[in-house]
C-alpha atoms as a PDB file:
ATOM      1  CA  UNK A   1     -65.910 -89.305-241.384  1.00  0.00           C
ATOM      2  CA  UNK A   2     -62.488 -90.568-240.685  1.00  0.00           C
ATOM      3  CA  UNK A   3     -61.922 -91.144-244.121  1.00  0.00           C
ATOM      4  CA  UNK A   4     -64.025 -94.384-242.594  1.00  0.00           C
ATOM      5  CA  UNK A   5     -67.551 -93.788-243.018  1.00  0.00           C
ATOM      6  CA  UNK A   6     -69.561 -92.171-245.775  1.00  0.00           C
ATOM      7  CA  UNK A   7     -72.634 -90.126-244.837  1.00  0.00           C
ATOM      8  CA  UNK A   8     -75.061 -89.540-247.320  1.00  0.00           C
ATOM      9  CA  UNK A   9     -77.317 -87.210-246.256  1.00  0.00           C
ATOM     10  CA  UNK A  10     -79.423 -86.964-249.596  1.00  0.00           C
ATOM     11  CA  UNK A  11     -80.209 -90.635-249.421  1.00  0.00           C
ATOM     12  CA  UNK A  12     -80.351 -90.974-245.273  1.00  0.00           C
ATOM     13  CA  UNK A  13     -77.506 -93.450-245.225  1.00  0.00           C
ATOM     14  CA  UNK A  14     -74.477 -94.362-243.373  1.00  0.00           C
ATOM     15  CA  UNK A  15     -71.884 -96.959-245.203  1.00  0.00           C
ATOM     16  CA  UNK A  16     -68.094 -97.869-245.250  1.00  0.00           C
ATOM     17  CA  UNK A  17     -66.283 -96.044-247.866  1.00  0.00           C
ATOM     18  CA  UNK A  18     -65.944 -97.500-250.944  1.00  0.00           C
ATOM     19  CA  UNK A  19     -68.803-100.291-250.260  1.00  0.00           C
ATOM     20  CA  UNK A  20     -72.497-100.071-251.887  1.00  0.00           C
ATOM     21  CA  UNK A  21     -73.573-103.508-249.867  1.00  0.00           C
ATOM     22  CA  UNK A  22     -74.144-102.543-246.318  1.00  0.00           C
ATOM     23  CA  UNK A  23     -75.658 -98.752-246.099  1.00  0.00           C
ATOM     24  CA  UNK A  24     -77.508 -98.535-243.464  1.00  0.00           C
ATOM     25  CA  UNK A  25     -80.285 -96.389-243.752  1.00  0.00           C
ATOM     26  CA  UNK A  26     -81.147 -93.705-240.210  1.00  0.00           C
ATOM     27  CA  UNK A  27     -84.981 -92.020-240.171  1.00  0.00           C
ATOM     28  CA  UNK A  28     -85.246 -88.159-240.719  1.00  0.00           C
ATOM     29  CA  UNK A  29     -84.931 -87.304-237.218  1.00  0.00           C
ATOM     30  CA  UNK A  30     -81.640 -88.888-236.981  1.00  0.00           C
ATOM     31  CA  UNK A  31     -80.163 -87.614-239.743  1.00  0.00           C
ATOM     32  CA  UNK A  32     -81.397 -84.114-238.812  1.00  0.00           C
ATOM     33  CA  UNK A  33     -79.054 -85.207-235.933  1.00  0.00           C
ATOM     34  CA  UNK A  34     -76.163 -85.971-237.677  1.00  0.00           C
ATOM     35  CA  UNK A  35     -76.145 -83.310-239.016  1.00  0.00           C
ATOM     36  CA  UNK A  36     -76.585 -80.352-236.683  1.00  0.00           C
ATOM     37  CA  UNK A  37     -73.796 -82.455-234.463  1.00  0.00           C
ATOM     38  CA  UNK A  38     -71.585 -82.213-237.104  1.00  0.00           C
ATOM     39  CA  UNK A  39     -71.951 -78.769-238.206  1.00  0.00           C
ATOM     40  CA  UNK A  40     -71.053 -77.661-234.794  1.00  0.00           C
ATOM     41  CA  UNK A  41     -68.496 -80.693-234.112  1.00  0.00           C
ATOM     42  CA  UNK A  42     -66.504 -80.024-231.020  1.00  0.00           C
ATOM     43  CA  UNK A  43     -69.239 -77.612-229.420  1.00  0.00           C
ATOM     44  CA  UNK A  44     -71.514 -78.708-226.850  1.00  0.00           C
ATOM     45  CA  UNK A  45     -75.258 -78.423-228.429  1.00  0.00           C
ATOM     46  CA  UNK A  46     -78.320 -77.871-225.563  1.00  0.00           C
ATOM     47  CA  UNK A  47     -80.764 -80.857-225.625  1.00  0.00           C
ATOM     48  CA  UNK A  48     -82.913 -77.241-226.170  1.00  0.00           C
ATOM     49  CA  UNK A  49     -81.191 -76.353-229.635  1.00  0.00           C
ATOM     50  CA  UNK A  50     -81.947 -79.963-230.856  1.00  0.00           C
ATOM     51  CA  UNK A  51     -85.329 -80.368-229.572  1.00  0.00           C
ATOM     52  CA  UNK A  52     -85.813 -77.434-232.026  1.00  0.00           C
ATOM     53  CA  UNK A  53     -83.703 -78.596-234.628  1.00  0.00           C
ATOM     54  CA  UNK A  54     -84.581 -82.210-235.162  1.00  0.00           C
ATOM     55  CA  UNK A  55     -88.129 -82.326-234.067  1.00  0.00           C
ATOM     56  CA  UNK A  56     -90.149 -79.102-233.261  1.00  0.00           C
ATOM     57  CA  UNK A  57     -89.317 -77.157-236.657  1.00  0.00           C
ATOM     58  CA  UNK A  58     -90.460 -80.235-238.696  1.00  0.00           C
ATOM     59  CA  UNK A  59     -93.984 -80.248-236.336  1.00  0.00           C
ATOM     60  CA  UNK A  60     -92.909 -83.690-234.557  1.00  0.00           C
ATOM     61  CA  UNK A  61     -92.678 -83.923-230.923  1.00  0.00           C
ATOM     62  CA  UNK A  62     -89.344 -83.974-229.352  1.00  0.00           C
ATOM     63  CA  UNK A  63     -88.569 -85.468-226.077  1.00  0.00           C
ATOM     64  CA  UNK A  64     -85.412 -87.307-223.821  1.00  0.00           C
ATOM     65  CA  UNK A  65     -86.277 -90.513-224.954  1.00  0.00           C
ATOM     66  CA  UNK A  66     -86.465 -89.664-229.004  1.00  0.00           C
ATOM     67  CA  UNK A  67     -83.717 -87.845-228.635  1.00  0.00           C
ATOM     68  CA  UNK A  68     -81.395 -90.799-226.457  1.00  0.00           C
ATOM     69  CA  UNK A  69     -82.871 -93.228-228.737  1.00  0.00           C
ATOM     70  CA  UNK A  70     -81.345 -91.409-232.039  1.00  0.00           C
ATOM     71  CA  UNK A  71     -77.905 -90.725-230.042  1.00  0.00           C
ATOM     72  CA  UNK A  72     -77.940 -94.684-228.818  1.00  0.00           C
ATOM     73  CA  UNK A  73     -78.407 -95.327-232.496  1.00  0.00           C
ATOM     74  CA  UNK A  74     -75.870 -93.538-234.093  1.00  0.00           C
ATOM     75  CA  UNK A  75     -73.018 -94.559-231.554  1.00  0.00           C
ATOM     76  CA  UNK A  76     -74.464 -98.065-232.222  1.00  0.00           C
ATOM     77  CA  UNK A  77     -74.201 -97.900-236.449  1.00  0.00           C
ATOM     78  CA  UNK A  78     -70.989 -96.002-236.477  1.00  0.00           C
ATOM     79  CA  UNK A  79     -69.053 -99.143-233.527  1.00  0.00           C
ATOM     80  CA  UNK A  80     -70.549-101.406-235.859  1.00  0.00           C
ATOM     81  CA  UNK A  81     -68.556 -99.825-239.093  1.00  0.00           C
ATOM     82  CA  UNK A  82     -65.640 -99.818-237.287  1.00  0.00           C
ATOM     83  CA  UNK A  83     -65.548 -96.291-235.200  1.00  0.00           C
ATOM     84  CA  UNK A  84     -64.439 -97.808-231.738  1.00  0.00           C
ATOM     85  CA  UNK A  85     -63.955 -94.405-229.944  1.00  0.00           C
ATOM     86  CA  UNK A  86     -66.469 -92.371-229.166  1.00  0.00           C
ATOM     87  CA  UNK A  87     -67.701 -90.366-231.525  1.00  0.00           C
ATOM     88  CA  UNK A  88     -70.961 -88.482-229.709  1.00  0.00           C
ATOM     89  CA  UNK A  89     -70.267 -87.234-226.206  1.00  0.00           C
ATOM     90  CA  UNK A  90     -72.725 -86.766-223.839  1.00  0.00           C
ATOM     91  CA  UNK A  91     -72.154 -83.369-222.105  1.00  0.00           C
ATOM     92  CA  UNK A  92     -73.263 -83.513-218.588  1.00  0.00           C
ATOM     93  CA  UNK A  93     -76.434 -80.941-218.044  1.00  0.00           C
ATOM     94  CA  UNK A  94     -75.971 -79.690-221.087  1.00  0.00           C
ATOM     95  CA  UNK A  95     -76.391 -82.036-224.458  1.00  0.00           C
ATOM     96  CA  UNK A  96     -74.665 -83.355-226.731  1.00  0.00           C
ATOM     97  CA  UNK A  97     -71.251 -82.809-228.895  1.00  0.00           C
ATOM     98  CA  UNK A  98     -69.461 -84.816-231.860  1.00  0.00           C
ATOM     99  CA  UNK A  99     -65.895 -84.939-230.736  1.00  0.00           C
ATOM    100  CA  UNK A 100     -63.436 -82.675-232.156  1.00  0.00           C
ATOM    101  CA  UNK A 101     -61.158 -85.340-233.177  1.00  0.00           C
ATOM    102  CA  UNK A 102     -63.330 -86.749-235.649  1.00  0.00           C
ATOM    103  CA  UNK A 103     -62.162 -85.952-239.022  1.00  0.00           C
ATOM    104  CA  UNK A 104     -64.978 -84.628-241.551  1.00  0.00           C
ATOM    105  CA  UNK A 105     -64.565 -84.286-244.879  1.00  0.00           C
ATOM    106  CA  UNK A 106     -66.882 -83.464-247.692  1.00  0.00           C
ATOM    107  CA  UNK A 107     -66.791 -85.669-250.874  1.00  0.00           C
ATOM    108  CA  UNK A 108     -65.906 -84.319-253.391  1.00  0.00           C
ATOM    109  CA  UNK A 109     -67.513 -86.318-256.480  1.00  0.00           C
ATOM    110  CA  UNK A 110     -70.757 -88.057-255.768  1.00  0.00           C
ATOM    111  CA  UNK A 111     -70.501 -91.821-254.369  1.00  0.00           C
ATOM    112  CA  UNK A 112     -70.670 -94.090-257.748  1.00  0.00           C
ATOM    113  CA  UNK A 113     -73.011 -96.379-258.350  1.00  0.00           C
ATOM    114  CA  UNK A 114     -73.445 -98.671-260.917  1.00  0.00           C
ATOM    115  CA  UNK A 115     -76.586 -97.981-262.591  1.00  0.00           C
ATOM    116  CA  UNK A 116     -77.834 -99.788-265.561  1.00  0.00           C
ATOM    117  CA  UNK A 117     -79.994 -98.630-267.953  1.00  0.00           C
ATOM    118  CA  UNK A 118     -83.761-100.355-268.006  1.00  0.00           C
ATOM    119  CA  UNK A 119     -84.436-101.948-271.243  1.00  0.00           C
ATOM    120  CA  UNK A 120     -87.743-100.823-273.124  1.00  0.00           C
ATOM    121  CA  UNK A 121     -89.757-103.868-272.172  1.00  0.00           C
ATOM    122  CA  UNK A 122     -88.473-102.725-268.427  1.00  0.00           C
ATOM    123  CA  UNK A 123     -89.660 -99.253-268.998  1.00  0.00           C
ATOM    124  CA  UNK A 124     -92.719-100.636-270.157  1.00  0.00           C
ATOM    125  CA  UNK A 125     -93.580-102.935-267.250  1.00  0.00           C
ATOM    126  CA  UNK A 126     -93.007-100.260-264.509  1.00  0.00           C
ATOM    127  CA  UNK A 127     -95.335 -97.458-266.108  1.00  0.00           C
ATOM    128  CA  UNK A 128     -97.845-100.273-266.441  1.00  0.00           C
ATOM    129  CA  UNK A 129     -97.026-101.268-263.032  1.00  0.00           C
ATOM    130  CA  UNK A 130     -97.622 -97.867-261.591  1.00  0.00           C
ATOM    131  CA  UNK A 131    -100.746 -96.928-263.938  1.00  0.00           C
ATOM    132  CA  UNK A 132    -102.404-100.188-262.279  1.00  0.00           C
ATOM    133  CA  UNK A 133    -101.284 -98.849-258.549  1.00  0.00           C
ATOM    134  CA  UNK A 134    -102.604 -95.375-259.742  1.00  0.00           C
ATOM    135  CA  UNK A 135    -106.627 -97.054-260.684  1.00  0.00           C
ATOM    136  CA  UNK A 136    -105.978 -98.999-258.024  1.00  0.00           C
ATOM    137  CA  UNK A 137    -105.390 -96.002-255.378  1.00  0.00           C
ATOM    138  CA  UNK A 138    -108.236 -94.139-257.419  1.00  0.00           C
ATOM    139  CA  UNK A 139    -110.371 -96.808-257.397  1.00  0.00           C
ATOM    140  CA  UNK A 140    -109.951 -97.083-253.500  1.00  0.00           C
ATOM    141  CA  UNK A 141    -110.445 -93.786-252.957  1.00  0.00           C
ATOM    142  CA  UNK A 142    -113.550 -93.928-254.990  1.00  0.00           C
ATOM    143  CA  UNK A 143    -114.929 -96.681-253.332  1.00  0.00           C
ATOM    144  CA  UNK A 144    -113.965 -95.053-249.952  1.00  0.00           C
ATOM    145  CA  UNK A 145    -116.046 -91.774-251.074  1.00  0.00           C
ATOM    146  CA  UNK A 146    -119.297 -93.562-251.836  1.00  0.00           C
ATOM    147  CA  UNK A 147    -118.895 -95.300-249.182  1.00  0.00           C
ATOM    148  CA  UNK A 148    -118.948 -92.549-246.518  1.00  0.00           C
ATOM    149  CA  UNK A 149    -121.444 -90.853-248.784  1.00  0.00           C
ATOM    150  CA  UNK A 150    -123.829 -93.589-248.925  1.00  0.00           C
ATOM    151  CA  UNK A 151    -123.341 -93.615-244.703  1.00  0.00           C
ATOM    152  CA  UNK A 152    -123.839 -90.231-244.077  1.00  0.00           C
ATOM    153  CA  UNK A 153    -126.987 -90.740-246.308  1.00  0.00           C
ATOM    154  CA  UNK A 154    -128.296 -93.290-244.101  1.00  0.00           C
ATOM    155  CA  UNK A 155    -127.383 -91.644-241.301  1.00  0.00           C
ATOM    156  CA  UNK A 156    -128.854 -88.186-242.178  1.00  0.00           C
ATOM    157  CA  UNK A 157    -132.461 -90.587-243.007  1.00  0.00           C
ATOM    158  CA  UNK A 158    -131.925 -92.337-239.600  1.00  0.00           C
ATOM    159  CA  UNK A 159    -131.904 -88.570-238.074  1.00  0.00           C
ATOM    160  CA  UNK A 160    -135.173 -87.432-239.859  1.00  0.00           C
ATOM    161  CA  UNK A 161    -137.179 -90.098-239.219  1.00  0.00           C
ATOM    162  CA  UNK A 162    -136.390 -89.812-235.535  1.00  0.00           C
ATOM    163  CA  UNK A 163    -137.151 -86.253-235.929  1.00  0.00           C
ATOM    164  CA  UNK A 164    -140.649 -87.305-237.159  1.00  0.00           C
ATOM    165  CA  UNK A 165    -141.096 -89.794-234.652  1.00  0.00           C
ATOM    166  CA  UNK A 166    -140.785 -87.507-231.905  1.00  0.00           C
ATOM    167  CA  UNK A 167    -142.375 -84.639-233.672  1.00  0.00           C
ATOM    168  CA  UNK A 168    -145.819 -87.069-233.937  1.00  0.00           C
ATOM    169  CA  UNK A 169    -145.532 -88.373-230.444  1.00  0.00           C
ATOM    170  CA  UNK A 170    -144.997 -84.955-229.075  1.00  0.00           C
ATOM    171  CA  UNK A 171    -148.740 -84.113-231.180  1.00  0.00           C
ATOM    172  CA  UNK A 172    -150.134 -87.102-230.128  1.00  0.00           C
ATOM    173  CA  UNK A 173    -149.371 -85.779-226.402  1.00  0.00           C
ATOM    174  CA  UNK A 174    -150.756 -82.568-226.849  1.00  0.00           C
ATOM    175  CA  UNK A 175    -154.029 -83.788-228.580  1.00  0.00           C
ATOM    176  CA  UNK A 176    -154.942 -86.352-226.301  1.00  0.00           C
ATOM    177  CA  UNK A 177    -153.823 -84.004-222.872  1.00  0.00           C
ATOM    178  CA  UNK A 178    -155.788 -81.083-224.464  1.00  0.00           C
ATOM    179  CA  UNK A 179    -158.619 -80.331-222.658  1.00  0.00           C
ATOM    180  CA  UNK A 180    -161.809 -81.521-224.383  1.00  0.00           C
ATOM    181  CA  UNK A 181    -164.259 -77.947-225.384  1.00  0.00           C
ATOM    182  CA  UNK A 182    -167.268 -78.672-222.957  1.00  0.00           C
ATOM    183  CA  UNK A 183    -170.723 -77.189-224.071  1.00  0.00           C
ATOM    184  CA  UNK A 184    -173.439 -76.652-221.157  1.00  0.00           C
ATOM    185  CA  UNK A 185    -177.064 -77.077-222.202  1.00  0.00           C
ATOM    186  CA  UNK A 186    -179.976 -75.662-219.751  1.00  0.00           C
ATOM    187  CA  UNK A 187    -182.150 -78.946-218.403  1.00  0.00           C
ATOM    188  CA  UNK A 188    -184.238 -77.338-216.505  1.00  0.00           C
ATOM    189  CA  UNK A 189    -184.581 -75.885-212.618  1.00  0.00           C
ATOM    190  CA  UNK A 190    -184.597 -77.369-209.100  1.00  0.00           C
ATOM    191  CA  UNK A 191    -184.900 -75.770-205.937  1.00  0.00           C
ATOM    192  CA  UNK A 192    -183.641 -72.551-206.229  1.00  0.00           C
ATOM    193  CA  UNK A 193    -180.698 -73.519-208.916  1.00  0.00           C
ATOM    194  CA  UNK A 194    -180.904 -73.314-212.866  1.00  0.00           C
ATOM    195  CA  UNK A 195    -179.794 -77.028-214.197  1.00  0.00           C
ATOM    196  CA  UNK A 196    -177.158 -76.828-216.655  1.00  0.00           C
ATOM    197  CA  UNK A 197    -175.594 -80.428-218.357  1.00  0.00           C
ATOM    198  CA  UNK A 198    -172.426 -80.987-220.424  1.00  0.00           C
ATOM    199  CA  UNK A 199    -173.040 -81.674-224.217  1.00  0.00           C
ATOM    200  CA  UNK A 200    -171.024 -84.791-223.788  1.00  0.00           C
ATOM    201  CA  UNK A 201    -172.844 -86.074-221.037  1.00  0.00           C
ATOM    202  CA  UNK A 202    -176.212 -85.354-222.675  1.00  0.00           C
ATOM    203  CA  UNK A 203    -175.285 -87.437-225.659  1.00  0.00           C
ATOM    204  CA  UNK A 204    -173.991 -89.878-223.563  1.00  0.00           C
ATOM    205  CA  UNK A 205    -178.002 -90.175-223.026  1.00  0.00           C
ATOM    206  CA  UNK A 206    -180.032 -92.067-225.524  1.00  0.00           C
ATOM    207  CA  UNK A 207    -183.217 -92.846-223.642  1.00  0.00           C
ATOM    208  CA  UNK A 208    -185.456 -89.735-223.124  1.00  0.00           C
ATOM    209  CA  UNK A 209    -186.664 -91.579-219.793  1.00  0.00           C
ATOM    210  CA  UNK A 210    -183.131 -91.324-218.510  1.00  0.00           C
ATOM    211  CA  UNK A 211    -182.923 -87.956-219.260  1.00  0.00           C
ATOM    212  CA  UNK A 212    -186.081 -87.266-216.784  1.00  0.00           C
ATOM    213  CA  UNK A 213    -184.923 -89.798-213.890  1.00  0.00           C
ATOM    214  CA  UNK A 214    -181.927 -87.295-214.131  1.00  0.00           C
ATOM    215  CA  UNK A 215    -184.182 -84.524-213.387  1.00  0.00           C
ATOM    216  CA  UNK A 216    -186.055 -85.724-210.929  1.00  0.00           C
ATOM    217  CA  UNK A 217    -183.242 -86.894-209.318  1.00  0.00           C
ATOM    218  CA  UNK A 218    -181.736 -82.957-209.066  1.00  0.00           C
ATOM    219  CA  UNK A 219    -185.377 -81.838-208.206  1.00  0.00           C
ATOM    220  CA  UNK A 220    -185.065 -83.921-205.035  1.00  0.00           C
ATOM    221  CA  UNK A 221    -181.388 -83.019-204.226  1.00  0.00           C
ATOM    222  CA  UNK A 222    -183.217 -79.449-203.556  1.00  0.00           C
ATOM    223  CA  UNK A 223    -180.149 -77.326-204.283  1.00  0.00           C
ATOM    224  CA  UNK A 224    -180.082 -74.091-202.622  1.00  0.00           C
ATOM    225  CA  UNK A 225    -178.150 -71.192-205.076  1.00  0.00           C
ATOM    226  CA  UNK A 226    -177.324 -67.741-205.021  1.00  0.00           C
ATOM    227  CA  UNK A 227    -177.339 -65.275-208.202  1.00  0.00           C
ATOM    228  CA  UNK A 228    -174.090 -66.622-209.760  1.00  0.00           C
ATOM    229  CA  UNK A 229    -174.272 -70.188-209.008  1.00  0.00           C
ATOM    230  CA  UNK A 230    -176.216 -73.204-210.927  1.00  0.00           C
ATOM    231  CA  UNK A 231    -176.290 -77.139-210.868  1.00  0.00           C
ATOM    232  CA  UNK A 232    -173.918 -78.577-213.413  1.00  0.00           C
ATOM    233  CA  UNK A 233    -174.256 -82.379-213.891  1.00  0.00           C
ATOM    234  CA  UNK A 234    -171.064 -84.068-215.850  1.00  0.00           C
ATOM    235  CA  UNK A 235    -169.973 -87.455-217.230  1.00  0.00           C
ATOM    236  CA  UNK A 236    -166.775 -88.915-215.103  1.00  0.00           C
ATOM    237  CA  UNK A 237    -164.424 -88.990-218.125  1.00  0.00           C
ATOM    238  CA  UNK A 238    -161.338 -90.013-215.593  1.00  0.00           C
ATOM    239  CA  UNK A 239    -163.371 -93.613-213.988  1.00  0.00           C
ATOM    240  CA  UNK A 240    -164.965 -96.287-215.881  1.00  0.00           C
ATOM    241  CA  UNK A 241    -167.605 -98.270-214.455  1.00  0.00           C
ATOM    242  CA  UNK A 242    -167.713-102.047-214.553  1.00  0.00           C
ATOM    243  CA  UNK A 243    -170.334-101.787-216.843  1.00  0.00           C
ATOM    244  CA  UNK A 244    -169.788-100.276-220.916  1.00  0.00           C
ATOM    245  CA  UNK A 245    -174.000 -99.460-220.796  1.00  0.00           C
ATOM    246  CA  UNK A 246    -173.310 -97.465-217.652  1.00  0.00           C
ATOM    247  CA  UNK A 247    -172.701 -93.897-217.179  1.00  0.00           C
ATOM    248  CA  UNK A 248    -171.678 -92.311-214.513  1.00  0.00           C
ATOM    249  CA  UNK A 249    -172.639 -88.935-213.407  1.00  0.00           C
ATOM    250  CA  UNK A 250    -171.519 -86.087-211.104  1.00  0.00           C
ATOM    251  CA  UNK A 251    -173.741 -83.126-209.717  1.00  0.00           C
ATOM    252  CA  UNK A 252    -171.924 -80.382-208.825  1.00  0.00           C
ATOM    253  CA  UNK A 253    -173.040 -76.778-207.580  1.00  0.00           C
ATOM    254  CA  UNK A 254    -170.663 -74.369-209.393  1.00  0.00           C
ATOM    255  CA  UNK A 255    -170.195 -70.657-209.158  1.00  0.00           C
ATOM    256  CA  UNK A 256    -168.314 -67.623-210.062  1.00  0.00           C
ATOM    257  CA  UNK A 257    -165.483 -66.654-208.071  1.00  0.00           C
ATOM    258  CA  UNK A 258    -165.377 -62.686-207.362  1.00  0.00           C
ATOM    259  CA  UNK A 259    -162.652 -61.579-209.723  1.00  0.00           C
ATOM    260  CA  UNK A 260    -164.630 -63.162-212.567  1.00  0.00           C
ATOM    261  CA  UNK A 261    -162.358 -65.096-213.970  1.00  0.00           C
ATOM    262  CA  UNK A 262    -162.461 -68.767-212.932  1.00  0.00           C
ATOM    263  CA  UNK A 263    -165.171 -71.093-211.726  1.00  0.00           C
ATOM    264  CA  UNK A 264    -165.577 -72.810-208.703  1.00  0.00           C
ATOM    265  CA  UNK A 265    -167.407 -76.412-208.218  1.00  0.00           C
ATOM    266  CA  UNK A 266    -168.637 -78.525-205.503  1.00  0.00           C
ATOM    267  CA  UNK A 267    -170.601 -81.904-205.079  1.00  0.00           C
ATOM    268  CA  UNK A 268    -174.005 -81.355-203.850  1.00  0.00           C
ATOM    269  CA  UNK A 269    -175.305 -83.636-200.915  1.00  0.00           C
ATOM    270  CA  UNK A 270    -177.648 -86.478-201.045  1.00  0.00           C
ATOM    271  CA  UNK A 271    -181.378 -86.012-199.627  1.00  0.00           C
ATOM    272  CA  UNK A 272    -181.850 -87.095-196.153  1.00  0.00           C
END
């Protein structure tokens, strides 16, 4: 450029012709640049046209400000090797140009550079230096893989024991709300009413004794019944008494409702 600078767009670098010390080395984006500017030097380019260019085509994401940064850059590198005009106009509402009166020429021969040739022991050192960074990678990588193995692992056990958690506490639930099977035994009659008594609270009932006091007791409420109504007398499974040798029991008067399908049940008043 200018028979001034050399752009080397291979190795990303802008330098002073004829000098190996001070390249100066652009990102991708800016060379991508550089390169669409001067392939149409002298023509205005739409910030469009390099949004595409530079960024979209290479999956990167192109806006003002990458794009002002990379111009502000190049202007910057190419004052500072000596280029005091300006070499990258900005074009008002449109983009950006390189200016026609920068002179572009294409080397010819590569740039030389003075290479020298690595000894064996050289040689030597740098395959052993990169078959160490090569177990060392693998060895991360390894040691990355059981690690998220080992994680999911616990995290997969972590899952199924919740799972069995809730799975007992939702059984426990249902057991203990299920409705407890209730027997009726016959006990006897009083007034006009059969006398029927849940299994549970008849076992609840050790003393034979008791067992007649509860009678009697029924006898002299006198219950008055129709065809498909009886007496039922129940423990209170929902209240505990103050007492654990205490029982407490409910007579009820119960009866079929007309559809046949449920029950209906009362309490029974006291003598007077």
């Amino acid at each position: 450029m200018n028979k001034q600078i050399i752009f080397d767009s291979d190795m990303s670098t802008l330098g002073l012709e004829g000098s190996q010390d001070e390249l100066i080395q652009i990102s991708n984006p800016t060379k991508r640049l550089l390169l669409l500017l001067i392939a149409h030097k002298g023509e205005a380019i739409k910030r469009e046209v390099i949004f595409k260019k530079v960024w979209d085509d290479y999956g990167m994401v192109s806006s003002n400000n990458n794009l002002n940064q990379c111009v502000s850059k190049l202007r910057k590198i190419m004052k500072n090797l000596g280029m005091d005009e300006e070499v990258i106009v900005t074009v008002p509402k449109i983009g950006f140009m390189l200016h026609q009166h920068v002179d572009i020429e294409k080397c010819s021969e590569p740039i030389d550079v003075i290479m020298e040739t690595p000894s064996e022991t050289e040689t030597a050192n740098n395959a052993s230096g990169r078959l160490r960074k090569g177990q060392t990678a693998e060895s991360s990588t390894s040691e990355l893989s059981r690690w998220r193995t080992m994680k999911t692992g616990i995290f997969n056990q972590l899952v199924l024991f919740l799972s069995i958690v809730a799975l007992g506490g939702a059984a426990g639930f249902w057991v203990a709300s299920k409705p407890v099977e209730r027997n009726e035994i016959y006990m006897g009659n009083a007034g006009s009413c059969k006398v029927m008594m849940s299994e549970q609270a008849l076992d609840s009932i050790n003393n034979p004794d008791v067992k007649k006091v509860v009678m009697d007791f029924a006898i002299q409420l006198n219950p008055v019944c129709k065809s498909n109504e009886y007496v039922l007398i129940i423990k209170s499974s929902s209240f505990k008494t103050y007492s654990s040798n205490l029982s407490r029991l409910y007579f009820m008067r119960c009866g079929m409702m007309s559809d046949g399908k449920a029950e209906i049940c009362w309490g029974l008043l006291p003598p007077r």
